[in-house]
Protein backbone atom coordinates (compact mmCIF):
# COMPACT_ATOMS: atom_id res chain seq x y z
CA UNK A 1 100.40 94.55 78.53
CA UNK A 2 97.84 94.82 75.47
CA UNK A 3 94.23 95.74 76.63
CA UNK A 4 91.45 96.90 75.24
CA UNK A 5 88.83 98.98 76.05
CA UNK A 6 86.90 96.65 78.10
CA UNK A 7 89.83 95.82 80.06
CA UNK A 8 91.07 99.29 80.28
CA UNK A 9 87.76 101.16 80.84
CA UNK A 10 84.37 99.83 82.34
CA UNK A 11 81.50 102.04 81.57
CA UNK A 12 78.53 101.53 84.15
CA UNK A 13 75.71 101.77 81.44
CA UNK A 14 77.45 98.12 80.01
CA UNK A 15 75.05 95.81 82.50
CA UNK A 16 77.82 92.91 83.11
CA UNK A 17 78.74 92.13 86.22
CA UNK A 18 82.09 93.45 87.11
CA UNK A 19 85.13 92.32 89.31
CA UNK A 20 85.69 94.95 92.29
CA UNK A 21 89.48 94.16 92.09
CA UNK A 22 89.79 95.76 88.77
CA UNK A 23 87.60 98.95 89.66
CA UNK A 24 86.94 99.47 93.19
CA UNK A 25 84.43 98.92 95.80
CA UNK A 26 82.39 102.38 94.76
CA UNK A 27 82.64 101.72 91.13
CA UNK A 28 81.67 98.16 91.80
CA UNK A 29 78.67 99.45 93.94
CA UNK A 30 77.49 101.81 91.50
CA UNK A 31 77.39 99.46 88.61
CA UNK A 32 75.19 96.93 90.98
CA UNK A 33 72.79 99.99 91.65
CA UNK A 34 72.74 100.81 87.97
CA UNK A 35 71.36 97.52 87.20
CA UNK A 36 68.47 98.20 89.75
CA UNK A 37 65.42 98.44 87.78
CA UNK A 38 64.06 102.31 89.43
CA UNK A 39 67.20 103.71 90.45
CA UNK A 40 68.97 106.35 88.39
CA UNK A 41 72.70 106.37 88.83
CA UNK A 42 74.85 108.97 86.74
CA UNK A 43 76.60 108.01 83.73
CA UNK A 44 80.17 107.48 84.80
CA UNK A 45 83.44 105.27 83.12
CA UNK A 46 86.12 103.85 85.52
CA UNK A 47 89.55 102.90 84.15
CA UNK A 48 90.30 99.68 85.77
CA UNK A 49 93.31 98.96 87.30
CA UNK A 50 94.34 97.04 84.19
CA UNK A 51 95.22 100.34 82.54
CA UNK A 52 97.38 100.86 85.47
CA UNK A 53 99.00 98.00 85.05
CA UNK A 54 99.49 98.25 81.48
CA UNK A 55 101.30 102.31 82.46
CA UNK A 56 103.46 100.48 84.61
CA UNK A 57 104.68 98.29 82.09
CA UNK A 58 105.17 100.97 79.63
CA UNK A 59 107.27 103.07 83.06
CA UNK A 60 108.99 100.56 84.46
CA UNK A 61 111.39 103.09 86.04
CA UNK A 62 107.89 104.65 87.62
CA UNK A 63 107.59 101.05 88.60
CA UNK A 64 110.39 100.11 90.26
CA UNK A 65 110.20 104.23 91.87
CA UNK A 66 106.63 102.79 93.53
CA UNK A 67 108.37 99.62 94.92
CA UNK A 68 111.42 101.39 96.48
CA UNK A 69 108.20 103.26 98.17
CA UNK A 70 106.84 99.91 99.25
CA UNK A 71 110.20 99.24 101.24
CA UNK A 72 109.64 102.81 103.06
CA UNK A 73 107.63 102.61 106.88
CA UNK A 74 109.06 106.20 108.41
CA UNK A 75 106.36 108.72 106.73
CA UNK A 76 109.43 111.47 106.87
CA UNK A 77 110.90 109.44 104.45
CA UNK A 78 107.48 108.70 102.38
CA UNK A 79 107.20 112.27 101.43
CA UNK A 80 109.82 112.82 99.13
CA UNK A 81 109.06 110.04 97.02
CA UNK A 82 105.92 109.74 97.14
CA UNK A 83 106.19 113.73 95.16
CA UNK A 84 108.57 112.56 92.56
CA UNK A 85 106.45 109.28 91.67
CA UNK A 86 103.54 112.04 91.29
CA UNK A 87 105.32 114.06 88.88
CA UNK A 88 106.95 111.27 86.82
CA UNK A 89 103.06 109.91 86.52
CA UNK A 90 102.19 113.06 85.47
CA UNK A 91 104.84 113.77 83.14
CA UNK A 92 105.04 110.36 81.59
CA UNK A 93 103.68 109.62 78.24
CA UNK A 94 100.11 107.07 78.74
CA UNK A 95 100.50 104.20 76.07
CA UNK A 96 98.21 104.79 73.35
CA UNK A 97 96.05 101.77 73.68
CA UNK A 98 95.58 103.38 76.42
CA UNK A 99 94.95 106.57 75.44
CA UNK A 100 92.32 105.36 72.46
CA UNK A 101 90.61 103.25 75.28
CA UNK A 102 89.94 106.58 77.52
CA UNK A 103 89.19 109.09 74.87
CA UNK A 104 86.40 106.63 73.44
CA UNK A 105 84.87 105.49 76.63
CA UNK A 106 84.57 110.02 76.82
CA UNK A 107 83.63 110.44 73.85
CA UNK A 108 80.55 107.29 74.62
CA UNK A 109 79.81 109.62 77.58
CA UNK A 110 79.34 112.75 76.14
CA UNK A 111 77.50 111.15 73.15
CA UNK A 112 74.83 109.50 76.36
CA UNK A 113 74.23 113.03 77.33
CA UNK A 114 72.87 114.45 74.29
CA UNK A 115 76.21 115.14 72.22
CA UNK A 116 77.75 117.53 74.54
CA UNK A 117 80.92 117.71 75.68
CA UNK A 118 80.72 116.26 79.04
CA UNK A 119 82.48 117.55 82.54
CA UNK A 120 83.76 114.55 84.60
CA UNK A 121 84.77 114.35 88.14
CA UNK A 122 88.00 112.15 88.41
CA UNK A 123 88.84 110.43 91.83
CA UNK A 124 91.68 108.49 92.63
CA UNK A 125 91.23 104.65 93.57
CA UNK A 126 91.40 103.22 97.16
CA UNK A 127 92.88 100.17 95.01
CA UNK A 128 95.80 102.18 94.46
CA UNK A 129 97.06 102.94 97.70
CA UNK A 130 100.81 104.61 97.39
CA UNK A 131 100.62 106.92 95.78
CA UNK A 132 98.21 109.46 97.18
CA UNK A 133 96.45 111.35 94.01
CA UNK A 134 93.94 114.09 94.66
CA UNK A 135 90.72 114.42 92.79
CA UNK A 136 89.58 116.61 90.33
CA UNK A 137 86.34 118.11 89.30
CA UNK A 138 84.64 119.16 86.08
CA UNK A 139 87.22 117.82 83.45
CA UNK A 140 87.05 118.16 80.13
């Protein structure tokens, strides 16, 4: 899948409206309250779930992993995996469209808060639903 970085990363200072289905109902909600005239909402990027779309494609054995998982209803049998999707995510290489289209939107954020390098929290999706990913705090 070729993206850019609007499709792969939605930045809530950009005042468009955006679909919920590509970034969640509490990205979705915080980009309608940043366009509220009086209310200050912290500067945050979501990648969409166009970039994971497009990791897929470049995985398709992580792919085809997460719809073997689909098949699964016993939770004994989710378990096991559920773990080895989670490492081959984290193990696998993220395309570099990809890549350029995250370390930009970071390097926008950090350049909106005076220049500095800036710590992000990173949560996991409810769009994204099988494979359970935990969040993270002050990322850099």
């Amino acid at each position: 899948m070729e993206g850019n970085s609007m499709t792969f990363v939605f930045s809530l200072a950009d005042k468009r409206e955006v679909d919920v289905s590509l970034v969640g109902g509490k990205a979705s909600s915080l980009a309608e309250l940043s366009r509220v005239r009086g209310i200050q909402v912290p500067p945050a990027v979501v990648i969409t779930s166009l970039a994971y779309e497009a990791f897929l494609e470049a995985h398709p054995e992580i792919a085809k992993q997460i719809e073997h998982l689909e098949q699964l209803t016993d939770q004994k049998q989710i378990q096991g995996p559920a773990q080895a999707i989670q490492e081959a995510m984290r193990s696998a290489e993220v395309p570099d469209s990809l890549r350029a289209a995250i370390i930009k939107a970071y390097e926008d954020l950090s350049c909106s808060i005076r220049g500095k390098a800036a710590l992000v929290s990173v949560r996991s999706s409810a769009i994204i639903f099988l494979v359970w990913l935990p969040s993270s705090l002050h990322i850099q």
